[in-house]
C-alpha atoms as a PDB file:
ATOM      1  CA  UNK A   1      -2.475   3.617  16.948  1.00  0.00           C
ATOM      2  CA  UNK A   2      -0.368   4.438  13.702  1.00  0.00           C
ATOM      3  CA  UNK A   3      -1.215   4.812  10.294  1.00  0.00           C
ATOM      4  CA  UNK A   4       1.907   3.793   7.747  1.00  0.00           C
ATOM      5  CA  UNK A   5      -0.124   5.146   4.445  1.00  0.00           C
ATOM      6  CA  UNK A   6      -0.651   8.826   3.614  1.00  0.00           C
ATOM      7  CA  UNK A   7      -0.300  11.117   0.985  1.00  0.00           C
ATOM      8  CA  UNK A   8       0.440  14.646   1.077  1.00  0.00           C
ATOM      9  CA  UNK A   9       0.224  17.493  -1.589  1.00  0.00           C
ATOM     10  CA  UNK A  10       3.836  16.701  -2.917  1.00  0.00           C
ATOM     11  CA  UNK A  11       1.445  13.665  -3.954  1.00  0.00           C
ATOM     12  CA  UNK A  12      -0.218  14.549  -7.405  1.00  0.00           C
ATOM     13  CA  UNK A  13      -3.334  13.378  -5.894  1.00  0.00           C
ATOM     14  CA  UNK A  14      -3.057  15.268  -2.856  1.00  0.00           C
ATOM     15  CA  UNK A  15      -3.635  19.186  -1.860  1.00  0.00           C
ATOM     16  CA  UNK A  16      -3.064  19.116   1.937  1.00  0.00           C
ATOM     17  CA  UNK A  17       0.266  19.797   3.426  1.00  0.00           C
ATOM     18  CA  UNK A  18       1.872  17.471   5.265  1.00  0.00           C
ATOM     19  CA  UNK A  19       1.358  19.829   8.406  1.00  0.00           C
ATOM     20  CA  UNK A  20      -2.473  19.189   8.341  1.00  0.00           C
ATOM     21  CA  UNK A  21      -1.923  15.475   7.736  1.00  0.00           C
ATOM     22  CA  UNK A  22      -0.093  15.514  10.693  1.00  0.00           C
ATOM     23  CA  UNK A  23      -1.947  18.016  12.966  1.00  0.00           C
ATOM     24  CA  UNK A  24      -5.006  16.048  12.408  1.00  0.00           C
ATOM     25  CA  UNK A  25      -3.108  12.477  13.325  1.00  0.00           C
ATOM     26  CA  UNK A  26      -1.830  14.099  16.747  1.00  0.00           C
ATOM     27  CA  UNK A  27      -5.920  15.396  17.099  1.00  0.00           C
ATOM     28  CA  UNK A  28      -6.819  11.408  16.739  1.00  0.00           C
ATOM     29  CA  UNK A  29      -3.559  10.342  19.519  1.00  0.00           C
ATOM     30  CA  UNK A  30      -2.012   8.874  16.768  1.00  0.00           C
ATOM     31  CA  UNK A  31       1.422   7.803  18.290  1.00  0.00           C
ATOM     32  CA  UNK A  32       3.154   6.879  15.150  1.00  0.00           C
ATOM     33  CA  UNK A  33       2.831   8.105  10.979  1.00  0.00           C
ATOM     34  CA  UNK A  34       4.450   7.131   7.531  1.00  0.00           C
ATOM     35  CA  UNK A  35       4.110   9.744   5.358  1.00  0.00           C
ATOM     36  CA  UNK A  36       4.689   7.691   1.776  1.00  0.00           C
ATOM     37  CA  UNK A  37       3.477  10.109  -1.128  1.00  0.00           C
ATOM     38  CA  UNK A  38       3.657   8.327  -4.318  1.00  0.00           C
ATOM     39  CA  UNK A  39       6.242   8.208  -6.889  1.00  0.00           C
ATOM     40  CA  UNK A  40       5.823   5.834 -10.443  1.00  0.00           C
ATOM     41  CA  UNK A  41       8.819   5.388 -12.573  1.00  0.00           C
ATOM     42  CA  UNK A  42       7.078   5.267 -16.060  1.00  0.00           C
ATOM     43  CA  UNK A  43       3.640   5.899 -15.195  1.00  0.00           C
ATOM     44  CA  UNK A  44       2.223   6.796 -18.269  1.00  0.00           C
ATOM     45  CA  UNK A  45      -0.744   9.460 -17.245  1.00  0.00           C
ATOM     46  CA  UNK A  46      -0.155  12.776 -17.906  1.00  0.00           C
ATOM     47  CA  UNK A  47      -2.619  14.652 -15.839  1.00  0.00           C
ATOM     48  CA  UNK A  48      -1.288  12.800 -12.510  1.00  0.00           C
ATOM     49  CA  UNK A  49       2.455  11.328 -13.513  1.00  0.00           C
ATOM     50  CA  UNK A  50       3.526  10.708 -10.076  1.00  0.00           C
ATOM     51  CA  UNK A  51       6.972  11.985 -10.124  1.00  0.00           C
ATOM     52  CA  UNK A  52       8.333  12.914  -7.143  1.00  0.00           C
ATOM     53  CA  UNK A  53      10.154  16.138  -6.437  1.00  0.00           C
ATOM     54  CA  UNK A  54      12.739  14.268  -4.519  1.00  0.00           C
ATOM     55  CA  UNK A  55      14.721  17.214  -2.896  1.00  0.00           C
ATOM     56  CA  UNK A  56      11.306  18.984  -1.714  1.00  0.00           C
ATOM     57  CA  UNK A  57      10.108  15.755  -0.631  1.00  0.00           C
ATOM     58  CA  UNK A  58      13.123  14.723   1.731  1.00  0.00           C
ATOM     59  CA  UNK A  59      13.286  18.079   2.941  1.00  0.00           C
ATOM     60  CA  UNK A  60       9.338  17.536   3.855  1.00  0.00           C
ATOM     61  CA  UNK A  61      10.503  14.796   6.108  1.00  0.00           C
ATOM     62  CA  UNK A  62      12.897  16.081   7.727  1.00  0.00           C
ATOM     63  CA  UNK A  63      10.668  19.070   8.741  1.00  0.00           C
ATOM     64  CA  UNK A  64       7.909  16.956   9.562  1.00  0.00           C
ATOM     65  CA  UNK A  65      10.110  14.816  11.511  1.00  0.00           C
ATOM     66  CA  UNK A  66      12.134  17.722  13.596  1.00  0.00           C
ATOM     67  CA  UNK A  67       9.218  19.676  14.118  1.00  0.00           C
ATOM     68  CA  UNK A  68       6.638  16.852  15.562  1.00  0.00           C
ATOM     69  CA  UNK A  69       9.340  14.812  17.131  1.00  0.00           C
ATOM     70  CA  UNK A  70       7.376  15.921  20.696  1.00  0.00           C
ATOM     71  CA  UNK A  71       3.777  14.798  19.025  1.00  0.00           C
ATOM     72  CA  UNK A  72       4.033  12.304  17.353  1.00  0.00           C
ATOM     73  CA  UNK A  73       7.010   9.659  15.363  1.00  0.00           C
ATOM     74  CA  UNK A  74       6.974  10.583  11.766  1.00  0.00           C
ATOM     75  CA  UNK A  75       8.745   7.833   9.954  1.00  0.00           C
ATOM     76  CA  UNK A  76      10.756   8.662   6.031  1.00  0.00           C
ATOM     77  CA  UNK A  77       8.246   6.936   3.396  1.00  0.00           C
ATOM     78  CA  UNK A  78       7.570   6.468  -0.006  1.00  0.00           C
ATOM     79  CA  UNK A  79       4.778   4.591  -2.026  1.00  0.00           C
ATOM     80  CA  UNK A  80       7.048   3.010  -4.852  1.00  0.00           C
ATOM     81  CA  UNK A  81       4.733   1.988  -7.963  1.00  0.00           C
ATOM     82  CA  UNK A  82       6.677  -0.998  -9.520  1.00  0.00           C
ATOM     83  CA  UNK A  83       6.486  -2.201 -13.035  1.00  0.00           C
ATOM     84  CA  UNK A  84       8.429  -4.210 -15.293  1.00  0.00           C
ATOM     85  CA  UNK A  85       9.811  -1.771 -17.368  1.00  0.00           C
ATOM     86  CA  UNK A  86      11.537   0.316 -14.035  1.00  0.00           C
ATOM     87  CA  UNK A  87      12.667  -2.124 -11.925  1.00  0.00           C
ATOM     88  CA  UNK A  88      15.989  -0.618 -11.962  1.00  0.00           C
ATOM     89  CA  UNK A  89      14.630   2.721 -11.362  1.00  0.00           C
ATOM     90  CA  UNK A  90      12.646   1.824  -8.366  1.00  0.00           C
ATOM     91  CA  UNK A  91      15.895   0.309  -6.913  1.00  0.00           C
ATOM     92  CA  UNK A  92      17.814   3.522  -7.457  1.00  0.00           C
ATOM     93  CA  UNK A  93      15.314   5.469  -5.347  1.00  0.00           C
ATOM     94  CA  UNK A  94      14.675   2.850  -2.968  1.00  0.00           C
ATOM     95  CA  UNK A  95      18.759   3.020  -2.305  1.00  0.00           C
ATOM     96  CA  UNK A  96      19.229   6.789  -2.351  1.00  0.00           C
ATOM     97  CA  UNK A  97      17.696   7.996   0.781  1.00  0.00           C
ATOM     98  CA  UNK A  98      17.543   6.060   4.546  1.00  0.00           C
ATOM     99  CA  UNK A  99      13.672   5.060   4.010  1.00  0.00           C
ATOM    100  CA  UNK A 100      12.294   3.373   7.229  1.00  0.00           C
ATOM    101  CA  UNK A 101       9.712   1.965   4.837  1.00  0.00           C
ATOM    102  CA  UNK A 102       8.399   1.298   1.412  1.00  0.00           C
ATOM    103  CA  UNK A 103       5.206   0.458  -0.139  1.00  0.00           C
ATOM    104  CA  UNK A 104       5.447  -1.564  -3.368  1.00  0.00           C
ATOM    105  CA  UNK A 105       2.355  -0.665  -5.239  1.00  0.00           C
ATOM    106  CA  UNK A 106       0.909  -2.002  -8.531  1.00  0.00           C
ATOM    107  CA  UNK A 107      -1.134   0.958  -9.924  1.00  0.00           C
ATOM    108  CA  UNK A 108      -0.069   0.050 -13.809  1.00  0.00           C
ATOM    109  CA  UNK A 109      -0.126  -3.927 -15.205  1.00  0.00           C
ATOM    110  CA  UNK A 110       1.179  -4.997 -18.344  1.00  0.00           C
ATOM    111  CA  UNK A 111       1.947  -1.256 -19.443  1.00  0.00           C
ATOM    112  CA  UNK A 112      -1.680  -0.128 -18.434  1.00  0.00           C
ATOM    113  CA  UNK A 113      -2.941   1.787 -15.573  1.00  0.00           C
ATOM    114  CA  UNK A 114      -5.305  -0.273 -13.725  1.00  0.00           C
ATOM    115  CA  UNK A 115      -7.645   2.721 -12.934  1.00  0.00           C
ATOM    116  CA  UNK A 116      -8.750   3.529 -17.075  1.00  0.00           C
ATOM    117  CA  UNK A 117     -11.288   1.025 -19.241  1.00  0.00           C
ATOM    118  CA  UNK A 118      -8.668   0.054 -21.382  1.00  0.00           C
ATOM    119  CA  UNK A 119      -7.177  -2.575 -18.920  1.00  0.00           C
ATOM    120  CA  UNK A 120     -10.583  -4.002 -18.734  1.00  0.00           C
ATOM    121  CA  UNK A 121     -11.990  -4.111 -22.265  1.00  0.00           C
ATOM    122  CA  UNK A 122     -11.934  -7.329 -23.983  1.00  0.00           C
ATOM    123  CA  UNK A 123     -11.437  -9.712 -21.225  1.00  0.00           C
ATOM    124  CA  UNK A 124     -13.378 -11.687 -18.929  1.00  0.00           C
ATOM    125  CA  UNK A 125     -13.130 -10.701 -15.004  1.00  0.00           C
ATOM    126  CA  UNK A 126     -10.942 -13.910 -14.401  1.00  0.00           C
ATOM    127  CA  UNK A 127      -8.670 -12.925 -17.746  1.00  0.00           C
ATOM    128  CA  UNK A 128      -8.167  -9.104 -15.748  1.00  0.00           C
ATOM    129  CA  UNK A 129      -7.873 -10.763 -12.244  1.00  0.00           C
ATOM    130  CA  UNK A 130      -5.008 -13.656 -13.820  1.00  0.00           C
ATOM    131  CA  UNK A 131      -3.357 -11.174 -16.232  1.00  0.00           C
ATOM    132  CA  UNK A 132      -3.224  -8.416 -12.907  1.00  0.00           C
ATOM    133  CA  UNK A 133      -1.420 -10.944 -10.298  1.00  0.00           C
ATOM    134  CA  UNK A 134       0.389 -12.904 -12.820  1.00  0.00           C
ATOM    135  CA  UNK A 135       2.593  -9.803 -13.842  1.00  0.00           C
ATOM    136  CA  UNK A 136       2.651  -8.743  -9.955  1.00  0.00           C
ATOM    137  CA  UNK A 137       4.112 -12.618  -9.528  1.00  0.00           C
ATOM    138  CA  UNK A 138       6.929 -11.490 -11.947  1.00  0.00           C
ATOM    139  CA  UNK A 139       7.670  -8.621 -10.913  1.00  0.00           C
ATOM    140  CA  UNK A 140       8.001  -9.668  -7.402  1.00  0.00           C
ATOM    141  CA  UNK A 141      10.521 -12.518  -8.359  1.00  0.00           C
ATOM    142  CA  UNK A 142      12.400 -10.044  -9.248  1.00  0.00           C
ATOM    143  CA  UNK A 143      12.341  -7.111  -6.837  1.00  0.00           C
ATOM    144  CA  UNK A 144      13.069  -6.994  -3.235  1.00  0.00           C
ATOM    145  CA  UNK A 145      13.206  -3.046  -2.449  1.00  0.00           C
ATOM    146  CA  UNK A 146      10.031  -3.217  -0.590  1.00  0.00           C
ATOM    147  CA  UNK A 147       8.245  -3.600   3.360  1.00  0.00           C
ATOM    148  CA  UNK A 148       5.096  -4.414   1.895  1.00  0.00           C
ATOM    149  CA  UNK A 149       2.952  -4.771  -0.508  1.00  0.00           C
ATOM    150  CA  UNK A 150       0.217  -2.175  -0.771  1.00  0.00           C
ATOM    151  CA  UNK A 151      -3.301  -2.958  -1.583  1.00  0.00           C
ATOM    152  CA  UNK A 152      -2.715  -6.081  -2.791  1.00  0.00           C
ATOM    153  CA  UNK A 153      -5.824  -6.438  -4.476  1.00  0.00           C
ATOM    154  CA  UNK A 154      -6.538  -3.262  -5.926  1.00  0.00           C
ATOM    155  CA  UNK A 155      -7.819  -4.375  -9.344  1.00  0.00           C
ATOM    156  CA  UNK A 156     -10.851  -5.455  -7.291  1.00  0.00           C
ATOM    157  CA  UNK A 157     -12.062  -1.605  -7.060  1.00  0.00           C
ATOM    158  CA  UNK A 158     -11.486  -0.755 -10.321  1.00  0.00           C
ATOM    159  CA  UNK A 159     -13.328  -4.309 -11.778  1.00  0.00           C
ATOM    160  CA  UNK A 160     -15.709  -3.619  -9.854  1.00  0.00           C
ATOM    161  CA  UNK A 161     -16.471  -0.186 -11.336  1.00  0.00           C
ATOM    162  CA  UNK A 162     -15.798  -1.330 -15.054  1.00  0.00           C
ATOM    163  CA  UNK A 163     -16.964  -5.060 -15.007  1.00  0.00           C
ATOM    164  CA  UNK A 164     -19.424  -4.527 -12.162  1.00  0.00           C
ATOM    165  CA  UNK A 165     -20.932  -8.659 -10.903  1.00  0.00           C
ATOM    166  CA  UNK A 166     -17.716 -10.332 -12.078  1.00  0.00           C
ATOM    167  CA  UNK A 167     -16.419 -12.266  -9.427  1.00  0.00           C
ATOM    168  CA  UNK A 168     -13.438 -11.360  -7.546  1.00  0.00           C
ATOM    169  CA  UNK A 169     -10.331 -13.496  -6.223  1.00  0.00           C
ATOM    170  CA  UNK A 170     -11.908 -17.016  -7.608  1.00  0.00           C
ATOM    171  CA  UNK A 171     -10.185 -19.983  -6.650  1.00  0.00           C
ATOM    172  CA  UNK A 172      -7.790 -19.439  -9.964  1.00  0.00           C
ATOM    173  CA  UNK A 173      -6.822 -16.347  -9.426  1.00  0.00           C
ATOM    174  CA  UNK A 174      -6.388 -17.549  -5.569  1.00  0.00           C
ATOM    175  CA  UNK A 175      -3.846 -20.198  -6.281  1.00  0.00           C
ATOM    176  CA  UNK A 176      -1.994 -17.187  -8.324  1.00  0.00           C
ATOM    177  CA  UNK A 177      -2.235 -14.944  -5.076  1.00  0.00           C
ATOM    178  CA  UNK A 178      -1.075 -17.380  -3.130  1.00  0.00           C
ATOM    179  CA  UNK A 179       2.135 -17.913  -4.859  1.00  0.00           C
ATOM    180  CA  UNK A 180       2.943 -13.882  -4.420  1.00  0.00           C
ATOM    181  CA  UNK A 181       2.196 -14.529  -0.875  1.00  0.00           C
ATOM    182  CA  UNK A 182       4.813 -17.129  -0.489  1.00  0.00           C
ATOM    183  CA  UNK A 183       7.331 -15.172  -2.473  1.00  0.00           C
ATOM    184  CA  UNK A 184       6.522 -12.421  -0.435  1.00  0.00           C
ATOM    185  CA  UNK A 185       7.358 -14.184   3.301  1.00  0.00           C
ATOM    186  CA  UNK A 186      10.335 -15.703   1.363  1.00  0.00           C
ATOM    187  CA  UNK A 187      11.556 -12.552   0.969  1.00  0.00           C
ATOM    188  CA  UNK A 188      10.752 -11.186   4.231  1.00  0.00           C
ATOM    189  CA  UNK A 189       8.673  -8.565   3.413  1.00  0.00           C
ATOM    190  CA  UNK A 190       4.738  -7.890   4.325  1.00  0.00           C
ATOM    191  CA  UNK A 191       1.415  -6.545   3.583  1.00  0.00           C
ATOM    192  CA  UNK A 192      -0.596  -3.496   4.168  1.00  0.00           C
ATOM    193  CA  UNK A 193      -4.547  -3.729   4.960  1.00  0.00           C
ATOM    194  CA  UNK A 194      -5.857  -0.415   3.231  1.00  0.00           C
ATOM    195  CA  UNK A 195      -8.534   0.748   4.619  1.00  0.00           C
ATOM    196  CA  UNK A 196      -9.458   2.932   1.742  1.00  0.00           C
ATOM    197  CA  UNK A 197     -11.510   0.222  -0.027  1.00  0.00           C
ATOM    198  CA  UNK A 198     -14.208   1.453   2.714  1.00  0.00           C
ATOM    199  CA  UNK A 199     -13.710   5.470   1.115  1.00  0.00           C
ATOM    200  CA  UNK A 200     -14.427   3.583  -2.769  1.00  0.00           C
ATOM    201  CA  UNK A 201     -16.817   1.228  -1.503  1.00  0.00           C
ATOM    202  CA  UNK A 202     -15.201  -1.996  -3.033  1.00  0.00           C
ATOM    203  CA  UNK A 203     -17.481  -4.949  -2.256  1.00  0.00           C
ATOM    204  CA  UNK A 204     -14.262  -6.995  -0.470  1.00  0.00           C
ATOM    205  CA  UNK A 205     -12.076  -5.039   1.971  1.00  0.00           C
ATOM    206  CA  UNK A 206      -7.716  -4.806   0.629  1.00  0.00           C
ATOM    207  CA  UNK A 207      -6.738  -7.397   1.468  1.00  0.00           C
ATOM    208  CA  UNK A 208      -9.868  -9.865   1.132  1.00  0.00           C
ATOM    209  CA  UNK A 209     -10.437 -11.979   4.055  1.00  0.00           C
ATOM    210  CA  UNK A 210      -9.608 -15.206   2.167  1.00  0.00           C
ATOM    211  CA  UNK A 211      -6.268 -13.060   0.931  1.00  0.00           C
ATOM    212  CA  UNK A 212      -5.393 -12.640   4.837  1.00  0.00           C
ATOM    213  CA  UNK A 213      -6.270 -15.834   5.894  1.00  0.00           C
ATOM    214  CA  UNK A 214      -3.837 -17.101   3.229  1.00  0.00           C
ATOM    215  CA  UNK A 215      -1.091 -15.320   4.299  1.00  0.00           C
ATOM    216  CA  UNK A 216      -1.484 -16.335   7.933  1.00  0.00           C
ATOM    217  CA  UNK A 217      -1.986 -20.317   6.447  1.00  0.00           C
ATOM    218  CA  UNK A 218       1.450 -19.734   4.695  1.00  0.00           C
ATOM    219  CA  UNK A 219       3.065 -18.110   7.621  1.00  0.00           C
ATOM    220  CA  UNK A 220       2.691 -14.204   7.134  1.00  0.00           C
ATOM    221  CA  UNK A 221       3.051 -12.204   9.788  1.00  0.00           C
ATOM    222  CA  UNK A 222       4.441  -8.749   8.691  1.00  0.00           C
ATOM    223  CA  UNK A 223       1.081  -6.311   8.338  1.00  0.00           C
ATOM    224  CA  UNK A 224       0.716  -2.422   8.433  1.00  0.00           C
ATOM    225  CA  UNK A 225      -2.338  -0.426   8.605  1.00  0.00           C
ATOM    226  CA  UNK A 226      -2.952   1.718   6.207  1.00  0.00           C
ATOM    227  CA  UNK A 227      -5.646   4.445   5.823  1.00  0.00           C
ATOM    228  CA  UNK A 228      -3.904   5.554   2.217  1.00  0.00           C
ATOM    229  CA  UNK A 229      -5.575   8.915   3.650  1.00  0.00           C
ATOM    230  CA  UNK A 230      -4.941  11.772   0.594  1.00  0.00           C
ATOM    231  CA  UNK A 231      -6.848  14.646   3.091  1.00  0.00           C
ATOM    232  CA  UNK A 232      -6.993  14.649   6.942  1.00  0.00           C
ATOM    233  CA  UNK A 233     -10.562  13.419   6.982  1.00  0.00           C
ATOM    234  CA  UNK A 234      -9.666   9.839   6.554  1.00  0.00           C
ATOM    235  CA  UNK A 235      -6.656   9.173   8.258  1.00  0.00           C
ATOM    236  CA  UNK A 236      -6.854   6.106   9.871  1.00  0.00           C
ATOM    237  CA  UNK A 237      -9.999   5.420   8.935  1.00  0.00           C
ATOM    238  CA  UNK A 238     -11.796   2.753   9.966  1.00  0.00           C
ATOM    239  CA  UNK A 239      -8.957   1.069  11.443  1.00  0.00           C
ATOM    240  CA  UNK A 240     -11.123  -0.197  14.225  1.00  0.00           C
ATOM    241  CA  UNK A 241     -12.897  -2.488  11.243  1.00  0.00           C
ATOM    242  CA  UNK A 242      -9.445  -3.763  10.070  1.00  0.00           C
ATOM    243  CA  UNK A 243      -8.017  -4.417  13.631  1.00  0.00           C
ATOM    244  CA  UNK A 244     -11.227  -6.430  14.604  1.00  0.00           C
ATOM    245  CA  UNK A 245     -10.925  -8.653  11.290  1.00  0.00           C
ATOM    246  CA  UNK A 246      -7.439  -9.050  12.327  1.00  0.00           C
ATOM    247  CA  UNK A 247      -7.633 -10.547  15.331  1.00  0.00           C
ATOM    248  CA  UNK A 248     -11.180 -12.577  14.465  1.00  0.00           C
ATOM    249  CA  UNK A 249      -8.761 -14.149  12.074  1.00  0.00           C
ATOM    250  CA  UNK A 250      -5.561 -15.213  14.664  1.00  0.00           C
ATOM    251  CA  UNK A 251      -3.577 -12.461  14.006  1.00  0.00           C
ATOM    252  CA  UNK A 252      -1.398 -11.334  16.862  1.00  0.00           C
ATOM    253  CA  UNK A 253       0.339  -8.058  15.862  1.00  0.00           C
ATOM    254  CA  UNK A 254       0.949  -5.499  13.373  1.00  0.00           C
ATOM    255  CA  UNK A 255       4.051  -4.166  12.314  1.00  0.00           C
ATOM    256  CA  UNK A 256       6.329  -0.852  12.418  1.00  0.00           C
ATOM    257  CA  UNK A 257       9.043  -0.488  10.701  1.00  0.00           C
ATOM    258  CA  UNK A 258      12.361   1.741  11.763  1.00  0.00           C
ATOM    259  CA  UNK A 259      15.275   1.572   8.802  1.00  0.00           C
ATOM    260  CA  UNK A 260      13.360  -0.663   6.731  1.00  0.00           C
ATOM    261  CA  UNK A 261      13.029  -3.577   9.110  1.00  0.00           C
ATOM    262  CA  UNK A 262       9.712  -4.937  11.179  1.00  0.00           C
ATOM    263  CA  UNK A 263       8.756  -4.351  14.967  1.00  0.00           C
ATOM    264  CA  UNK A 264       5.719  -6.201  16.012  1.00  0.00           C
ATOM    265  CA  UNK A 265       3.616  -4.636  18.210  1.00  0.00           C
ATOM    266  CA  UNK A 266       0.709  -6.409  20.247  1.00  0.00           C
ATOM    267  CA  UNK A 267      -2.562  -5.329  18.005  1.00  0.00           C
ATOM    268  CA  UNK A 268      -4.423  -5.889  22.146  1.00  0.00           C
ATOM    269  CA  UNK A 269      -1.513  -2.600  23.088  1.00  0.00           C
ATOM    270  CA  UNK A 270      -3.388  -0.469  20.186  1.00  0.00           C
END
């Protein structure tokens, strides 16, 4: 099994060291681990501004790399959050270390954070849900310096909590989805199935079953798990959940990635 989201304490919304992360992955027989703590160019909370130390964190990996290379394969990470405004900054720091893999994350739309009322006052639930993957769409037309997309449909916790009965991922906002999808198998790149929307409770798992089943339609194939575990308790987490949607929906694998590129690996071998 492997887990390619987690957050340590070099994560503002993290207090366990990467040592426990890992300690309690090796405890599960976890065989491989991306450790991707956040960083968001322009983020614009500032109780949690998700700027990365980037010295202490590559340091981190190296560590955590040398000294679990016998337990378990630690691959170099980062959860990029990508915006309009930074583009260019989340390019730099995609380029200036040898990342085996990057998660391209949309935790602010349209100069909001998705996670406050603000984004959500004022609009209907399909006004949120087209404004959200609209300015992913353009953003992603844009920007390659990814592996995959993270929680794709993260809006869909957040609605949920702020615009509870709305509905979520209607056929409009579908068509709108579906046209990231393509640009995102264009490009190569993939997409993550968090398993955290089981830890919030959001009514549809990340990514939505008719999300996954378009992406397989359209010819994705590149897909991490991804417990986006923040303390040791939920590392992969429910994985067995994601794996059995997987496959009860023709996928064949999941991926790995070493130096930023794919290996598929047999999801019947996890």
């Amino acid at each position: 099994m492997l887990d390619y989201h987690i957050h340590t304490s070099l994560s503002d919304d993290s207090e366990t060291p990467y040592y426990e992360m890992l300690d309690q992955a090796c405890r599960l027989g976890l065989k491989e681990i991306a450790i991707t703590d956040h960083h968001d160019p322009d983020y614009n909370d500032p109780d949690y501004p998700f700027q990365l130390d980037f010295d202490k964190y590559h340091m981190m990996l190296e560590s955590a790399i040398m000294d679990y290379h016998k337990k378990i394969n630690v691959k170099r990470g980062l959860e990029l959050g990508i915006q309009k405004t930074c583009l260019d900054k989340c390019t730099a720091c995609a380029k200036a270390y040898p990342y085996d893999f990057i998660i391209g994350s949309f935790h602010m739309s349209c100069g909001l954070t998705i996670d406050m009322p603000e984004f959500y006052e004022g609009r209907s639930g399909l006004e949120i849900q087209e404004s959200f993957y609209k300015y992913m769409l353009e953003c992603l037309k844009e920007y390659n310096d990814y592996s995959v997309i993270g929680h794709i449909n993260i809006v869909d916790r957040y609605q949920h909590l702020f615009r509870p009965g709305e509905p979520l991922n209607p056929p409009e906002v579908m068509e709108i989805i579906r046209a990231i999808l393509e640009v995102v198998i264009y490009n190569g790149k993939g997409i993550e199935f968090n398993t955290s929307s089981f830890r919030y409770k959001t009514p549809i798992t990340v990514p939505s079953p008719e999300i996954l089943k378009a992406y397989k339609e359209l010819g994705g194939e590149i897909i991490t798990l991804g417990s986006d575990a923040h303390s040791p308790d939920y590392i992969a987490y429910n994985f067995k959940y994601a794996i059995d949607m997987l496959e009860s929906l023709g996928f064949k694998y999941v991926s790995s990635f070493k130096e930023m590129k794919p290996e598929f690996i047999k999801i019947s071998h996890l």
